[in-house]
N, C-alpha and C. Protein backbone atom coordinates (compact mmCIF):
# COMPACT_ATOMS: atom_id res chain seq x y z
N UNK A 1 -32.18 64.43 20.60
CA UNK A 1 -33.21 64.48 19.60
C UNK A 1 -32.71 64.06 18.23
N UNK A 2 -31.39 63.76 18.42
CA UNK A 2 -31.06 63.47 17.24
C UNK A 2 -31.64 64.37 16.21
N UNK A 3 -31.34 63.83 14.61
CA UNK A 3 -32.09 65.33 13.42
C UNK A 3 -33.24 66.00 13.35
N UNK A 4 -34.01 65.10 13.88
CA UNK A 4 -35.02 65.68 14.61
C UNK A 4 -35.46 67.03 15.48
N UNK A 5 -35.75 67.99 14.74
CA UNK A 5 -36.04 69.07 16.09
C UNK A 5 -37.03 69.26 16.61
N UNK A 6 -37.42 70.21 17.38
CA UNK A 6 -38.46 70.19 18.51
C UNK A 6 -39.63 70.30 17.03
N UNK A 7 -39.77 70.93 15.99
CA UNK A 7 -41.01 71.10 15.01
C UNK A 7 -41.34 69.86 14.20
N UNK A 8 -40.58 68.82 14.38
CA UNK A 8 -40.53 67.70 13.79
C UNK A 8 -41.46 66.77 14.76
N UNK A 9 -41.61 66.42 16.23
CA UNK A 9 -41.76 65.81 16.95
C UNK A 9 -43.32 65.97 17.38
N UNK A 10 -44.05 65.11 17.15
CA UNK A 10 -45.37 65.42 17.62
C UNK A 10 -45.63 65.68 18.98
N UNK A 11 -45.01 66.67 20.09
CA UNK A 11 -45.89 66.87 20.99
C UNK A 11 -46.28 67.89 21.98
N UNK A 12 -46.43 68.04 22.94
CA UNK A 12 -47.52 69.20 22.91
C UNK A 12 -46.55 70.51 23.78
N UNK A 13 -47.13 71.53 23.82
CA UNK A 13 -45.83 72.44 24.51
C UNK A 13 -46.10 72.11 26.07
N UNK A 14 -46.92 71.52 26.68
CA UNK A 14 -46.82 70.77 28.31
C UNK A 14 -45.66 70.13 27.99
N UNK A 15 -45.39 68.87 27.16
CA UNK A 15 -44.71 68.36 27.47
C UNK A 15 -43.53 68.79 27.44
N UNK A 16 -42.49 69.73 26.14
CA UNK A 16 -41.81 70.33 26.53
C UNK A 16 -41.26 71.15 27.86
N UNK A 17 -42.49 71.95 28.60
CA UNK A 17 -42.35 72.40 29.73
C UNK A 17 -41.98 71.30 30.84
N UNK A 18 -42.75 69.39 30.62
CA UNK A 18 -42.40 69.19 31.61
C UNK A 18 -40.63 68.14 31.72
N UNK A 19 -40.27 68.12 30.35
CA UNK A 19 -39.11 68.09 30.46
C UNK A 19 -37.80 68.89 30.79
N UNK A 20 -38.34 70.01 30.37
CA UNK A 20 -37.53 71.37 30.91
C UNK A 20 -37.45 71.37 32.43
N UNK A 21 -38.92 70.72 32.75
CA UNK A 21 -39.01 71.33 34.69
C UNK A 21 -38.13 69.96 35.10
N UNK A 22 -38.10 68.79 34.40
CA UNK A 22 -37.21 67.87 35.28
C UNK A 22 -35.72 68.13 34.70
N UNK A 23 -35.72 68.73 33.67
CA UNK A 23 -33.98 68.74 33.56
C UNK A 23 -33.39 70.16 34.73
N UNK A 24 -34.60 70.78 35.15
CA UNK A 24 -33.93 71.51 35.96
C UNK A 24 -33.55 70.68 37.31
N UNK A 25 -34.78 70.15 37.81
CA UNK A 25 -34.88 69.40 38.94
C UNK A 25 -33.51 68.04 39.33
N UNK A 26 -33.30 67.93 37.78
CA UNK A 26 -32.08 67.24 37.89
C UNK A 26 -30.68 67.42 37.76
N UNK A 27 -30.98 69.03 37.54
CA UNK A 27 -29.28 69.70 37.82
C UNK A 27 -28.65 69.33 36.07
N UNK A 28 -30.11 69.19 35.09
CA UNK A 28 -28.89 69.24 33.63
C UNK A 28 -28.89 70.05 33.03
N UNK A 29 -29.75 71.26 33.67
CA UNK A 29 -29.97 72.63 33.03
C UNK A 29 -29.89 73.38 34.25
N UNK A 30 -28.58 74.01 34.56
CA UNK A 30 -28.23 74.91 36.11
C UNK A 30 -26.63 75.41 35.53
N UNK A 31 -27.45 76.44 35.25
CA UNK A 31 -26.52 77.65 34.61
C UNK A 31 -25.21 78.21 35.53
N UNK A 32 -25.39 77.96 37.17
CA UNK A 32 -24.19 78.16 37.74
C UNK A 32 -23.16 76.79 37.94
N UNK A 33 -23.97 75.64 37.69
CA UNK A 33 -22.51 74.95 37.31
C UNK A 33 -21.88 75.17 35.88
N UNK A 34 -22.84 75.21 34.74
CA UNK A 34 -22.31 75.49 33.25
C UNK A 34 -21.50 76.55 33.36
N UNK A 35 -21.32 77.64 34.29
CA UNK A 35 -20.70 78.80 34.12
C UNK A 35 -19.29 78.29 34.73
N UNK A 36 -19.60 77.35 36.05
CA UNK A 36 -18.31 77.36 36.59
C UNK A 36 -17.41 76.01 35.83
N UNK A 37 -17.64 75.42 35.05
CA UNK A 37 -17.14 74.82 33.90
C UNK A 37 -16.50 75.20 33.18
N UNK A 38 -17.47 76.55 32.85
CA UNK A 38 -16.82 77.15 31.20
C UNK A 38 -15.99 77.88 31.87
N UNK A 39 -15.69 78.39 33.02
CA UNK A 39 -14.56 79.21 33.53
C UNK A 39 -13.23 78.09 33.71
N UNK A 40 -13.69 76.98 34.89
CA UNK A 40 -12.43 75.81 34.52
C UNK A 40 -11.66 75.49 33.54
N UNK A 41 -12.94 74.98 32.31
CA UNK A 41 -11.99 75.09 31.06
C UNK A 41 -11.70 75.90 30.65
N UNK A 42 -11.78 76.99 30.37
CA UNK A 42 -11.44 77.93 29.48
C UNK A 42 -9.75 78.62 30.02
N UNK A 43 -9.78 78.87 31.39
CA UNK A 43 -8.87 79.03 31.91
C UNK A 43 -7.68 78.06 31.90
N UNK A 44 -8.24 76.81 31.73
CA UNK A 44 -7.02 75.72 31.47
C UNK A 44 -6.71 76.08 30.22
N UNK A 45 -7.53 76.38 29.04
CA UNK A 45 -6.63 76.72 27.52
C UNK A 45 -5.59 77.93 27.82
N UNK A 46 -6.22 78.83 28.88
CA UNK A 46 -4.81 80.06 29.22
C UNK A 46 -5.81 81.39 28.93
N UNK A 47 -7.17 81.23 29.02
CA UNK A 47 -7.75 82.67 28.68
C UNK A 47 -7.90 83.19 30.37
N UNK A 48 -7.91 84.24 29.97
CA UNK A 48 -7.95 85.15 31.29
C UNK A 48 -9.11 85.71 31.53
N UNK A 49 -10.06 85.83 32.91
CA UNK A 49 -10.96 86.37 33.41
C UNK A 49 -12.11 87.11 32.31
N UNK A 50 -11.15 88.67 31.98
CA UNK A 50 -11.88 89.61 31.19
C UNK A 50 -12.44 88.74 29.84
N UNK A 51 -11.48 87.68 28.93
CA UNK A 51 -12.08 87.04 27.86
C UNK A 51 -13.31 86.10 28.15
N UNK A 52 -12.78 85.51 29.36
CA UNK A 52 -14.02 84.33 29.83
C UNK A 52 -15.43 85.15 30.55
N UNK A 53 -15.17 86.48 30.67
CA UNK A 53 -16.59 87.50 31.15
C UNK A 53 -16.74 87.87 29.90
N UNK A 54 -16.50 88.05 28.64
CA UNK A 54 -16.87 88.26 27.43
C UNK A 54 -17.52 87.30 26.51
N UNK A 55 -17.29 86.12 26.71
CA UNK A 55 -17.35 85.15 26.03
C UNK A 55 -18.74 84.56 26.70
N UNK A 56 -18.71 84.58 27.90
CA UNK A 56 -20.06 84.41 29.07
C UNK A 56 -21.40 85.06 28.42
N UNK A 57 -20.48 86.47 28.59
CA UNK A 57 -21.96 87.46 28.17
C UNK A 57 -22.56 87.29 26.66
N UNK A 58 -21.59 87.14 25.53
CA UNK A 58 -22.28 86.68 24.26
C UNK A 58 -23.10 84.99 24.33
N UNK A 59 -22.65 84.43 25.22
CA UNK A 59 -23.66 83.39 25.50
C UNK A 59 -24.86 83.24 26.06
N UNK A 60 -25.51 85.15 26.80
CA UNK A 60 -26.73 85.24 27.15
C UNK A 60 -26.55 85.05 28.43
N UNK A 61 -25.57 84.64 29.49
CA UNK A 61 -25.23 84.37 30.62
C UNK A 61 -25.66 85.26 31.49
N UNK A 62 -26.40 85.37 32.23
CA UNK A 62 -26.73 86.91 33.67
C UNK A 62 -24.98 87.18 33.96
N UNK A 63 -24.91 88.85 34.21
CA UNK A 63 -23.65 89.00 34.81
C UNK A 63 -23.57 88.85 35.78
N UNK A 64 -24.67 88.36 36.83
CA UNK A 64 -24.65 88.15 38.41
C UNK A 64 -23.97 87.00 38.26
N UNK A 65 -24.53 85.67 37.64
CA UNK A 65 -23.89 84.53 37.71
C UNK A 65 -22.60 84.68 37.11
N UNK A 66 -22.04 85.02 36.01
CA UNK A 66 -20.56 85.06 36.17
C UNK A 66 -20.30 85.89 36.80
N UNK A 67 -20.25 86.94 37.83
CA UNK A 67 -19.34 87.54 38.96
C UNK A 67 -19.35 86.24 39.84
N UNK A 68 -20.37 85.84 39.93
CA UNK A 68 -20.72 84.98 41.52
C UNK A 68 -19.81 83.84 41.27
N UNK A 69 -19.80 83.17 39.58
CA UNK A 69 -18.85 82.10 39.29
C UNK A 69 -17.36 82.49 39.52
N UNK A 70 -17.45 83.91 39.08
CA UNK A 70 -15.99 83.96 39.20
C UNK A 70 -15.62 84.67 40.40
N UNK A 71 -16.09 85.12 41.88
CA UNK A 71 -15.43 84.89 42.71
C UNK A 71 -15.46 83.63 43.74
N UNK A 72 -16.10 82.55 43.06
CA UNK A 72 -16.38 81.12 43.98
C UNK A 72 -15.05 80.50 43.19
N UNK A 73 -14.39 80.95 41.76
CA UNK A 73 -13.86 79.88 41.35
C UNK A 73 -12.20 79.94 42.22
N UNK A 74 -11.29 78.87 42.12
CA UNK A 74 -10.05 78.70 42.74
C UNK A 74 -9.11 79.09 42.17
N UNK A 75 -9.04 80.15 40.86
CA UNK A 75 -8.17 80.14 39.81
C UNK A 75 -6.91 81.13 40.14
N UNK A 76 -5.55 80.80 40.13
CA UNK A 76 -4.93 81.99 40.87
C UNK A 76 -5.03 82.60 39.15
N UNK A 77 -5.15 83.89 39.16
CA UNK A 77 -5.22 84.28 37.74
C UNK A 77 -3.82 84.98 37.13
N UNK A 78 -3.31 85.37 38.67
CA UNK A 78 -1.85 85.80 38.44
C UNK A 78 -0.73 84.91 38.28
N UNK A 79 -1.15 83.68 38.42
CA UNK A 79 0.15 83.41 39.06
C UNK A 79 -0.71 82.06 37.06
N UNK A 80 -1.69 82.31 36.53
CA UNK A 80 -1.81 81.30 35.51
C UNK A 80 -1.11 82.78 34.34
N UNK A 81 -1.06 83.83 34.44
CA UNK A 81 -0.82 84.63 33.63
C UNK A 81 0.57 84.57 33.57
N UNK A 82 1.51 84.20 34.66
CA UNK A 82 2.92 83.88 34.91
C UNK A 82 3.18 82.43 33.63
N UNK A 83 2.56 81.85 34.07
CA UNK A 83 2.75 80.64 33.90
C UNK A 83 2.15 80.22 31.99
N UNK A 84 1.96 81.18 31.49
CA UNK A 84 1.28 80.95 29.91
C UNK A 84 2.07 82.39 29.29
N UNK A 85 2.37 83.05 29.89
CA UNK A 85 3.73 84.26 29.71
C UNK A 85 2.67 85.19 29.03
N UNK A 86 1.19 85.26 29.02
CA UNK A 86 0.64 86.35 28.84
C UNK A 86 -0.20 87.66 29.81
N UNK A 87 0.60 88.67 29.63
CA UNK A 87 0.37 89.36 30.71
C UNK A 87 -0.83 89.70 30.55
N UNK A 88 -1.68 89.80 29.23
CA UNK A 88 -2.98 90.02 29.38
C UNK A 88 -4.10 89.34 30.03
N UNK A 89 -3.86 88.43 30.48
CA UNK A 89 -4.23 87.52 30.89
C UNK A 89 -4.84 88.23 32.64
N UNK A 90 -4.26 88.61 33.15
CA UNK A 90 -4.66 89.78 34.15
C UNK A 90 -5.51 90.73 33.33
């Protein structure tokens, strides 16, 4: 939308709704891949589980979807807490 925001733009709240219904339909608004992202990265900077379930939840995130993200994800969490020398990290 560029500077433009949604109060700037002449049009009607259908149409909003029906862009919303295709960005779902097209997987660019699906909150369990955004979750399992923000767990990938975040874990590559070296944060650990408990920060990335904190950081989730101030983003409005359901806690179903981050449990569900975070036992689908591959992350050994022990062995990344070894490896960044912070034990909090567990």
């Amino acid at each position: 939308m560029g500077k433009n925001g949604p109060e700037e733009i002449d049009a009607a709240p259908e149409d909003y709704e029906r862009v919303i219904a295709w960005c779902h339909e097209h997987n660019y608004l699906d909150d369990h891949r955004f979750v399992s992202r923000f767990i990938a990265s975040r874990s590559r900077k070296g944060y650990g589980p408990a920060r990335i379930r904190q950081e989730l939840n101030q983003k409005g995130i359901a806690r179903e979807a981050i449990e569900r993200a975070m036992r689908e994800c591959e992350i050994e969490w022990l062995r990344l807490a070894r490896e960044t020398g912070d034990p909090q990290i567990w």
